[in-house]
PDB file of N, CA and C in Angstrom:
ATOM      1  N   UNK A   1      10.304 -16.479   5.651  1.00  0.00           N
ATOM      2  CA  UNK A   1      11.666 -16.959   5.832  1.00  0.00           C
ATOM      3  C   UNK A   1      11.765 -17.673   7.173  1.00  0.00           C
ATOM      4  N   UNK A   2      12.529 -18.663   6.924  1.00  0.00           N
ATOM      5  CA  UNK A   2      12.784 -19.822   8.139  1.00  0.00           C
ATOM      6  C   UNK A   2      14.199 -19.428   8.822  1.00  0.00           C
ATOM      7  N   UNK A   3      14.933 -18.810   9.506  1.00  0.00           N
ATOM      8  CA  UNK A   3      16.095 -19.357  10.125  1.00  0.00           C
ATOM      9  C   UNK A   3      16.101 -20.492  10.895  1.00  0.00           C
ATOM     10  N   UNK A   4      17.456 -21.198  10.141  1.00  0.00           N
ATOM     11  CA  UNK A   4      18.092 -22.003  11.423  1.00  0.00           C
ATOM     12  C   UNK A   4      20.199 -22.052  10.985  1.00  0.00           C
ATOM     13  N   UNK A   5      20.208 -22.132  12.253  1.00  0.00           N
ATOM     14  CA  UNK A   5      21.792 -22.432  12.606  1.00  0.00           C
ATOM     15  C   UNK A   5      22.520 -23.769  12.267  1.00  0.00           C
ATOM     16  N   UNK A   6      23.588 -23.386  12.161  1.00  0.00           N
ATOM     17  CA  UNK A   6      24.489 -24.945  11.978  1.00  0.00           C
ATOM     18  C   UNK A   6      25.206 -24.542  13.085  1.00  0.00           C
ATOM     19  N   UNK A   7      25.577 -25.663  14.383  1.00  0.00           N
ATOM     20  CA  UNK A   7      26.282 -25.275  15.371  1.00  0.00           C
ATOM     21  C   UNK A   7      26.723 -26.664  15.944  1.00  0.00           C
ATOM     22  N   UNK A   8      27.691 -26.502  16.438  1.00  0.00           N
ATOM     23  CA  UNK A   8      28.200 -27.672  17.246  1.00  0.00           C
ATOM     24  C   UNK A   8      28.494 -28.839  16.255  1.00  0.00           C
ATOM     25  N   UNK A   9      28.466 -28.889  14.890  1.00  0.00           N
ATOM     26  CA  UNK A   9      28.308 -29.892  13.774  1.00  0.00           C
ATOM     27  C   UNK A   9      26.884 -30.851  13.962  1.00  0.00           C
ATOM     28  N   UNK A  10      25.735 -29.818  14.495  1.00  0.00           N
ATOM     29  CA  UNK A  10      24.444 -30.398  14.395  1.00  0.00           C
ATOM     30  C   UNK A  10      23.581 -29.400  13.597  1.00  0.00           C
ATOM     31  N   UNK A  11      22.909 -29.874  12.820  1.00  0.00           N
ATOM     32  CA  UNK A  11      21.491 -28.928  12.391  1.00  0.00           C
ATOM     33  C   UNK A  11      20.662 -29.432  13.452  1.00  0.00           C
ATOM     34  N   UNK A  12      19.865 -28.254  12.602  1.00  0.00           N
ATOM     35  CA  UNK A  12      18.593 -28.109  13.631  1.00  0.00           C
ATOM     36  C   UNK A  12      17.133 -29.267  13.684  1.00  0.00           C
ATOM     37  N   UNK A  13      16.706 -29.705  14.568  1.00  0.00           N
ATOM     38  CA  UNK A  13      15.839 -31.241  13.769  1.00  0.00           C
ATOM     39  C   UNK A  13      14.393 -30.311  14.263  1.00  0.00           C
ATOM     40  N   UNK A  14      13.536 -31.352  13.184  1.00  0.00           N
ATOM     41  CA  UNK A  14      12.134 -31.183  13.485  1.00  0.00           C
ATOM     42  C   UNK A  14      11.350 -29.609  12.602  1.00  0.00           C
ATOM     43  N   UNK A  15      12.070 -29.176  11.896  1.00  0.00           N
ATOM     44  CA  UNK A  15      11.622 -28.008  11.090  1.00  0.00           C
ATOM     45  C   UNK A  15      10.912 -28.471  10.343  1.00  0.00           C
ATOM     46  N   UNK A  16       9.825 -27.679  10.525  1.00  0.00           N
ATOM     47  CA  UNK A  16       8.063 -27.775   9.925  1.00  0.00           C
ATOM     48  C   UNK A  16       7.464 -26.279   9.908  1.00  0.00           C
ATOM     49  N   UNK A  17       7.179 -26.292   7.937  1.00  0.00           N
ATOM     50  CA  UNK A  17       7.007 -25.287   7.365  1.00  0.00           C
ATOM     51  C   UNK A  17       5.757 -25.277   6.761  1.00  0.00           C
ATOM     52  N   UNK A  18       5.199 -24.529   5.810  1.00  0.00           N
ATOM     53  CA  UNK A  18       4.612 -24.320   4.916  1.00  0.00           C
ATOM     54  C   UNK A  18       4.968 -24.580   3.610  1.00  0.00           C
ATOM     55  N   UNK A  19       4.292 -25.161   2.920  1.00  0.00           N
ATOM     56  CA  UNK A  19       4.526 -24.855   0.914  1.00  0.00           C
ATOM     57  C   UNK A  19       4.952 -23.438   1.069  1.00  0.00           C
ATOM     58  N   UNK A  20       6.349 -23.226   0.098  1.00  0.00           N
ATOM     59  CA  UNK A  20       6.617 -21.655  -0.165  1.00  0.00           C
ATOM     60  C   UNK A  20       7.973 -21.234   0.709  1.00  0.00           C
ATOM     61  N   UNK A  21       7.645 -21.473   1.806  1.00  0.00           N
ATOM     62  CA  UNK A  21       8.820 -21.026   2.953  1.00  0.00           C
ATOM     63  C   UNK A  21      10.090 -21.210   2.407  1.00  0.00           C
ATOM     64  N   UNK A  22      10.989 -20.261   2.470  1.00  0.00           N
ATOM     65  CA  UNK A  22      11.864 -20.288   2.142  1.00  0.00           C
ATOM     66  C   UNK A  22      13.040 -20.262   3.423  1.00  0.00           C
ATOM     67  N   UNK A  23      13.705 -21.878   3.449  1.00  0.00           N
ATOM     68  CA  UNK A  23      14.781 -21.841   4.566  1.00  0.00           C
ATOM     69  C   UNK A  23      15.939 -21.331   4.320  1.00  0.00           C
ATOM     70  N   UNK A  24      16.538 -20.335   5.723  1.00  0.00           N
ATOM     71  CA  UNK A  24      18.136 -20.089   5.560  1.00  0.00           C
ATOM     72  C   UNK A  24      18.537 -20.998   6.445  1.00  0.00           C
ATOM     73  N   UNK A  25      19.625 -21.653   6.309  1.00  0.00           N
ATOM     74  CA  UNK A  25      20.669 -22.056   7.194  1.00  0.00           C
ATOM     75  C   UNK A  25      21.988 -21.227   7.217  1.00  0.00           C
ATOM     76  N   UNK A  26      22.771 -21.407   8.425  1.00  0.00           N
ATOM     77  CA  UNK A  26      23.151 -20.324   8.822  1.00  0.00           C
ATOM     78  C   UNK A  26      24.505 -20.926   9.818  1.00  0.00           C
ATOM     79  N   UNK A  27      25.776 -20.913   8.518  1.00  0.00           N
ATOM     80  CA  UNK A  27      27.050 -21.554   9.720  1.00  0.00           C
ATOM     81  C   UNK A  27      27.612 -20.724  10.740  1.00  0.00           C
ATOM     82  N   UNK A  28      27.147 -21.260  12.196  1.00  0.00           N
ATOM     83  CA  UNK A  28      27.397 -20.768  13.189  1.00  0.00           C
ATOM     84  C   UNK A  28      28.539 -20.762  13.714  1.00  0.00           C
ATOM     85  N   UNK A  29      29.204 -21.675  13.066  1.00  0.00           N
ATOM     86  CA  UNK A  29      30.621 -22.481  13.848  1.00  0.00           C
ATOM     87  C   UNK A  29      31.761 -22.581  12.796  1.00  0.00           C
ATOM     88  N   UNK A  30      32.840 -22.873  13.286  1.00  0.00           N
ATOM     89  CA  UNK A  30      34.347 -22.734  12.504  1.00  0.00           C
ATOM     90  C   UNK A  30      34.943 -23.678  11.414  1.00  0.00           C
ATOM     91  N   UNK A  31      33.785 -24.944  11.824  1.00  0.00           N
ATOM     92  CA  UNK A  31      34.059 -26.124  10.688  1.00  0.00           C
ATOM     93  C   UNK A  31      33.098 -25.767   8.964  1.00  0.00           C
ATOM     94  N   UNK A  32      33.607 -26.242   7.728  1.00  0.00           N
ATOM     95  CA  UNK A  32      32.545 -25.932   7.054  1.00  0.00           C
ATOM     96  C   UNK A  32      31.362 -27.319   6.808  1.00  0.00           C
ATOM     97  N   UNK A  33      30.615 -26.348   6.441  1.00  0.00           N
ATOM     98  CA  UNK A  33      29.340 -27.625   5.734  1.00  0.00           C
ATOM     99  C   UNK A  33      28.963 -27.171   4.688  1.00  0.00           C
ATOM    100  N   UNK A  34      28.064 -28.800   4.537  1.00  0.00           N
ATOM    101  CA  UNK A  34      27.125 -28.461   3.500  1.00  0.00           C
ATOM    102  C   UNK A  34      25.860 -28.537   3.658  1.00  0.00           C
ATOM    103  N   UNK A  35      24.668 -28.622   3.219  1.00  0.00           N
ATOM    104  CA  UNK A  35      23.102 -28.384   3.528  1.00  0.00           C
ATOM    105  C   UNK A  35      22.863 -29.544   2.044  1.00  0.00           C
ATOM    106  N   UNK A  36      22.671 -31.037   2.372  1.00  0.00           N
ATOM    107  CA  UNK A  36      22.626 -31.636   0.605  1.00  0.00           C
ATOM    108  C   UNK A  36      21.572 -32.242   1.046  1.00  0.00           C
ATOM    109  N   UNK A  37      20.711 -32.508   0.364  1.00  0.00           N
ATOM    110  CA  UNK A  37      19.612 -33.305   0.213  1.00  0.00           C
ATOM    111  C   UNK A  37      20.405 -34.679  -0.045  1.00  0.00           C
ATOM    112  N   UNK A  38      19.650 -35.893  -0.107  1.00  0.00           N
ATOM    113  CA  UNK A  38      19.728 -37.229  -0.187  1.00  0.00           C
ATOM    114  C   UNK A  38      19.621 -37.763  -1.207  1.00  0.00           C
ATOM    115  N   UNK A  39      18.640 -37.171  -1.986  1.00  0.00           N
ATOM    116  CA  UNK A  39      18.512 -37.567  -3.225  1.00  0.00           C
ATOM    117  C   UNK A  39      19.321 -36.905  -4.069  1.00  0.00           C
ATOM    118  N   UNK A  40      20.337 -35.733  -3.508  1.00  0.00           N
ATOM    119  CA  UNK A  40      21.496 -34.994  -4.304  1.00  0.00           C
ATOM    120  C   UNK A  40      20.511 -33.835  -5.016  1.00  0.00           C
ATOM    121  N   UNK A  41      19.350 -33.663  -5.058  1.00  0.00           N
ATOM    122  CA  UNK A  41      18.829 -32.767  -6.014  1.00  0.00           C
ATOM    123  C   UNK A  41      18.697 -31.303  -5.415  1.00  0.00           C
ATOM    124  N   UNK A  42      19.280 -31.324  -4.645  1.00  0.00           N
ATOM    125  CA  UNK A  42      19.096 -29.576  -3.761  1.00  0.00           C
ATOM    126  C   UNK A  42      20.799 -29.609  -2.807  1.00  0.00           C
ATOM    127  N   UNK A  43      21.442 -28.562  -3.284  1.00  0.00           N
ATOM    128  CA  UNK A  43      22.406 -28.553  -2.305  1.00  0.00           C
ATOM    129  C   UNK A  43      23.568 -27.283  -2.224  1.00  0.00           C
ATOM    130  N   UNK A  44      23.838 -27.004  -1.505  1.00  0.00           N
ATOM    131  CA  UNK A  44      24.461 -25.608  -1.144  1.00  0.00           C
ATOM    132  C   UNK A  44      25.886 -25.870  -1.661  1.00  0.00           C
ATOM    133  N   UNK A  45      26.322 -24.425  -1.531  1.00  0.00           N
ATOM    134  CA  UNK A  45      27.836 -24.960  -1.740  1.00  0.00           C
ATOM    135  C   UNK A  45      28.860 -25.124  -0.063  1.00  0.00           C
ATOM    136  N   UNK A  46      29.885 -25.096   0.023  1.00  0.00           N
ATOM    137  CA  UNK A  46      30.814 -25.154   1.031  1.00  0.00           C
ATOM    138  C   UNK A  46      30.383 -23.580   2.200  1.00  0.00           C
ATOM    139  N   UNK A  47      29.971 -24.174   3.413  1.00  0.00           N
ATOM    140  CA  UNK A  47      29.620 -22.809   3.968  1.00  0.00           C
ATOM    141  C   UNK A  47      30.688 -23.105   5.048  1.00  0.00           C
ATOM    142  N   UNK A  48      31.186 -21.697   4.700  1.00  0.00           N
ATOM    143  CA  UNK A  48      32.111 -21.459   6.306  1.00  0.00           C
ATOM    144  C   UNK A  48      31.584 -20.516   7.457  1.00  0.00           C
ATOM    145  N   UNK A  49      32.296 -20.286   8.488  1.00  0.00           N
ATOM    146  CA  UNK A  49      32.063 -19.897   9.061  1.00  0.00           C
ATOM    147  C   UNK A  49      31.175 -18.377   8.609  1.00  0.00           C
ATOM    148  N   UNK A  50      29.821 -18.035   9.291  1.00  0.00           N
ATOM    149  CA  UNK A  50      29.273 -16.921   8.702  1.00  0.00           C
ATOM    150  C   UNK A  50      28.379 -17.057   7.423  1.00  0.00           C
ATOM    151  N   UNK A  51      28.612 -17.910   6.617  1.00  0.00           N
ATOM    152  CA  UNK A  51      27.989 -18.075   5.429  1.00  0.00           C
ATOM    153  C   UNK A  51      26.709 -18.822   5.796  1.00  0.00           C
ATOM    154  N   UNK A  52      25.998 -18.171   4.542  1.00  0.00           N
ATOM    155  CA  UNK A  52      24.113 -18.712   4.406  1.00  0.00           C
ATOM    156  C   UNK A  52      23.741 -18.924   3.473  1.00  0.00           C
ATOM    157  N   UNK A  53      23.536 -20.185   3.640  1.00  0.00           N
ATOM    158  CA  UNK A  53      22.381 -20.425   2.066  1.00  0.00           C
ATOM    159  C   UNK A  53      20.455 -20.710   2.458  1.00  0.00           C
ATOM    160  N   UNK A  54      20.282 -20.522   1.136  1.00  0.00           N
ATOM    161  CA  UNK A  54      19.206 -20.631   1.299  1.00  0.00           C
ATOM    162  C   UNK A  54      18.047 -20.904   0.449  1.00  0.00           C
ATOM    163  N   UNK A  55      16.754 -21.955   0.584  1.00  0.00           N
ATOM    164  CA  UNK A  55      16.302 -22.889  -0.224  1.00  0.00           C
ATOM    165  C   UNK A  55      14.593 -22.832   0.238  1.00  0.00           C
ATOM    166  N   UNK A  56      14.514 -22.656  -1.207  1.00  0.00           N
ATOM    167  CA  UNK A  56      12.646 -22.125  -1.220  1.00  0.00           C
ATOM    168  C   UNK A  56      11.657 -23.996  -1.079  1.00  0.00           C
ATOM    169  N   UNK A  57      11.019 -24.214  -0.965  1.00  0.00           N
ATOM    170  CA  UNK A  57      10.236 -25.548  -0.617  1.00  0.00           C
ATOM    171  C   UNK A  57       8.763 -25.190  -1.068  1.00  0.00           C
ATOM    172  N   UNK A  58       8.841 -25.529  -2.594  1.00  0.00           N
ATOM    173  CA  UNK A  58       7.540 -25.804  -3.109  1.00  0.00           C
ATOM    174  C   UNK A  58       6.126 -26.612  -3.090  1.00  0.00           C
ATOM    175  N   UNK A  59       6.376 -27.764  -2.820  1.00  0.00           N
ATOM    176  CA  UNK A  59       5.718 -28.982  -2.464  1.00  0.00           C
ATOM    177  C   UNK A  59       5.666 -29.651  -1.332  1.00  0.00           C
ATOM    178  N   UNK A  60       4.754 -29.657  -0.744  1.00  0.00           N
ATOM    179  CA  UNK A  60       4.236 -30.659   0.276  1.00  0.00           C
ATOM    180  C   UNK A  60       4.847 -32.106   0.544  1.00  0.00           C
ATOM    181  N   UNK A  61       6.040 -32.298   1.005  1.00  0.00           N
ATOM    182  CA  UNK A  61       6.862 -33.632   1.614  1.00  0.00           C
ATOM    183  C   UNK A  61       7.945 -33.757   2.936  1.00  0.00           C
ATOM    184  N   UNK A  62       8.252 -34.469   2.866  1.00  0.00           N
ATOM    185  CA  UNK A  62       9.591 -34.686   3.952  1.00  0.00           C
ATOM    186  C   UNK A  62      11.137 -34.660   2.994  1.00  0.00           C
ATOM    187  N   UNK A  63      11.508 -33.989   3.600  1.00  0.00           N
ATOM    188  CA  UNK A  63      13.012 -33.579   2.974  1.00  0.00           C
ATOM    189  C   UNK A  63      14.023 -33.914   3.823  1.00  0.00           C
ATOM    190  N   UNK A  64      14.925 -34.750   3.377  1.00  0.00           N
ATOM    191  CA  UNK A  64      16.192 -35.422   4.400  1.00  0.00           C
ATOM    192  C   UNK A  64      17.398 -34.721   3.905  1.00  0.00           C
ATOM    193  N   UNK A  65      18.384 -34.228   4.652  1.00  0.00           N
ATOM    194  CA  UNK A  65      19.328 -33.662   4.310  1.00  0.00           C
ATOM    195  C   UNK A  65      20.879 -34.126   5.407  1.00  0.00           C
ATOM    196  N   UNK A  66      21.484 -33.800   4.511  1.00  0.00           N
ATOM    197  CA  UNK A  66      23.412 -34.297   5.431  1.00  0.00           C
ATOM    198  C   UNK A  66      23.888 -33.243   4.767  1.00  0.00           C
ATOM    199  N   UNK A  67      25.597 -33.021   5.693  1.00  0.00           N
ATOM    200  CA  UNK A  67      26.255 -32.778   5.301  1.00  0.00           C
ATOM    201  C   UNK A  67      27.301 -33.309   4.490  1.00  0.00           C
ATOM    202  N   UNK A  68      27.937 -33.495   3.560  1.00  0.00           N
ATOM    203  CA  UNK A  68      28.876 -34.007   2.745  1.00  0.00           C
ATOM    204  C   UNK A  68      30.534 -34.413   3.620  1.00  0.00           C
ATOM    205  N   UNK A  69      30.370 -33.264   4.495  1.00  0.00           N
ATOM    206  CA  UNK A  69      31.406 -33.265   5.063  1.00  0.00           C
ATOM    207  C   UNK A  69      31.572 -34.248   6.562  1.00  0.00           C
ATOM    208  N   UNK A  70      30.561 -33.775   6.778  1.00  0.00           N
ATOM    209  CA  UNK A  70      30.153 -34.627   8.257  1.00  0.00           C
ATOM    210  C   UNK A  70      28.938 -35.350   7.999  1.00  0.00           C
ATOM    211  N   UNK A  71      28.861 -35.997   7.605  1.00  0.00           N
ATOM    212  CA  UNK A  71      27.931 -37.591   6.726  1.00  0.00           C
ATOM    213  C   UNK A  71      26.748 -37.571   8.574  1.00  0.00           C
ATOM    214  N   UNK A  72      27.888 -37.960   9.738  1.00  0.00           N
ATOM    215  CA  UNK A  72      26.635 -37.905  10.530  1.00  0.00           C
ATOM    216  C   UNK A  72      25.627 -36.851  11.015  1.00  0.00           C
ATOM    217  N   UNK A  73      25.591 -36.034  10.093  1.00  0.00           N
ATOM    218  CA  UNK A  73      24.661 -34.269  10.206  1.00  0.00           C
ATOM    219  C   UNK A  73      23.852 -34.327   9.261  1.00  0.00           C
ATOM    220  N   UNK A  74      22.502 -35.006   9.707  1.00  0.00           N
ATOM    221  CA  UNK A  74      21.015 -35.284   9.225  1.00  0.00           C
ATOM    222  C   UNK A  74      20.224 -34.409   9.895  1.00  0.00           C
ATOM    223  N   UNK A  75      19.168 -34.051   8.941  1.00  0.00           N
ATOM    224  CA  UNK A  75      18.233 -33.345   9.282  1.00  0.00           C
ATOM    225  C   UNK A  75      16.699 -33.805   8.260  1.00  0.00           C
ATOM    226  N   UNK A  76      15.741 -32.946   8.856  1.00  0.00           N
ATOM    227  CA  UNK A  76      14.196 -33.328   8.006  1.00  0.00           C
ATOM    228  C   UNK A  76      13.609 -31.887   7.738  1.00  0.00           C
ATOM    229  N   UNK A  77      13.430 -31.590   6.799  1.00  0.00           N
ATOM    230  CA  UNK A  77      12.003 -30.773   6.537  1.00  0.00           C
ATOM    231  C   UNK A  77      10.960 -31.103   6.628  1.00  0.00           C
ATOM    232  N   UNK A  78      10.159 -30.775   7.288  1.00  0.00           N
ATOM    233  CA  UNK A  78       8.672 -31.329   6.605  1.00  0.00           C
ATOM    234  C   UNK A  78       8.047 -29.804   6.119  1.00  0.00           C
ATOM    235  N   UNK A  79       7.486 -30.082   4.993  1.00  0.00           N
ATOM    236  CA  UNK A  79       6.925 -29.221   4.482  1.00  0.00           C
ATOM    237  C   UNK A  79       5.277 -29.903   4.231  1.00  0.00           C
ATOM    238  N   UNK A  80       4.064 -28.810   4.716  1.00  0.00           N
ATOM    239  CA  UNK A  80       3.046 -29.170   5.030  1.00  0.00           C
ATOM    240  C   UNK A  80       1.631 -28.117   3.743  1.00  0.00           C
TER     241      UNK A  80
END
């Protein structure tokens, strides 16, 4: 298991995993988000304050993700 935080309306950049790892994200802060992939094919629901989701990474790639809500809250997986 991976933690990371949502805080300040930033994720966390540069997370580099393994095939398998399974990430939590983790809303730190009072606004909600979302955790969506780009291609729309992976995506959490509405996290508020306190709430965690969390997403297993099978395959070996780079994974781009936003929030829905706050469009400028990008992030990358790399999974290795």
């Amino acid at each position: 298991m991976r933690n990371t935080s949502i805080v300040t309306s930033l994720f966390e950049q540069g997370i580099t995993i393994a095939a398998g790892t399974t990430v939590r994200w983790t809303n730190d802060e009072g606004l909600q988000h979302t955790v969506t992939s780009t291609d729309l094919s992976v995506e959490s629901p509405y996290l508020s304050a306190g709430d965690s989701w969390s997403h297993t990474f099978g395959a070996a790639g780079r994974y781009s993700f936003w929030c829905r809500l706050h469009q400028q809250m990008t992030t990358t997986v790399v999974v290795q």
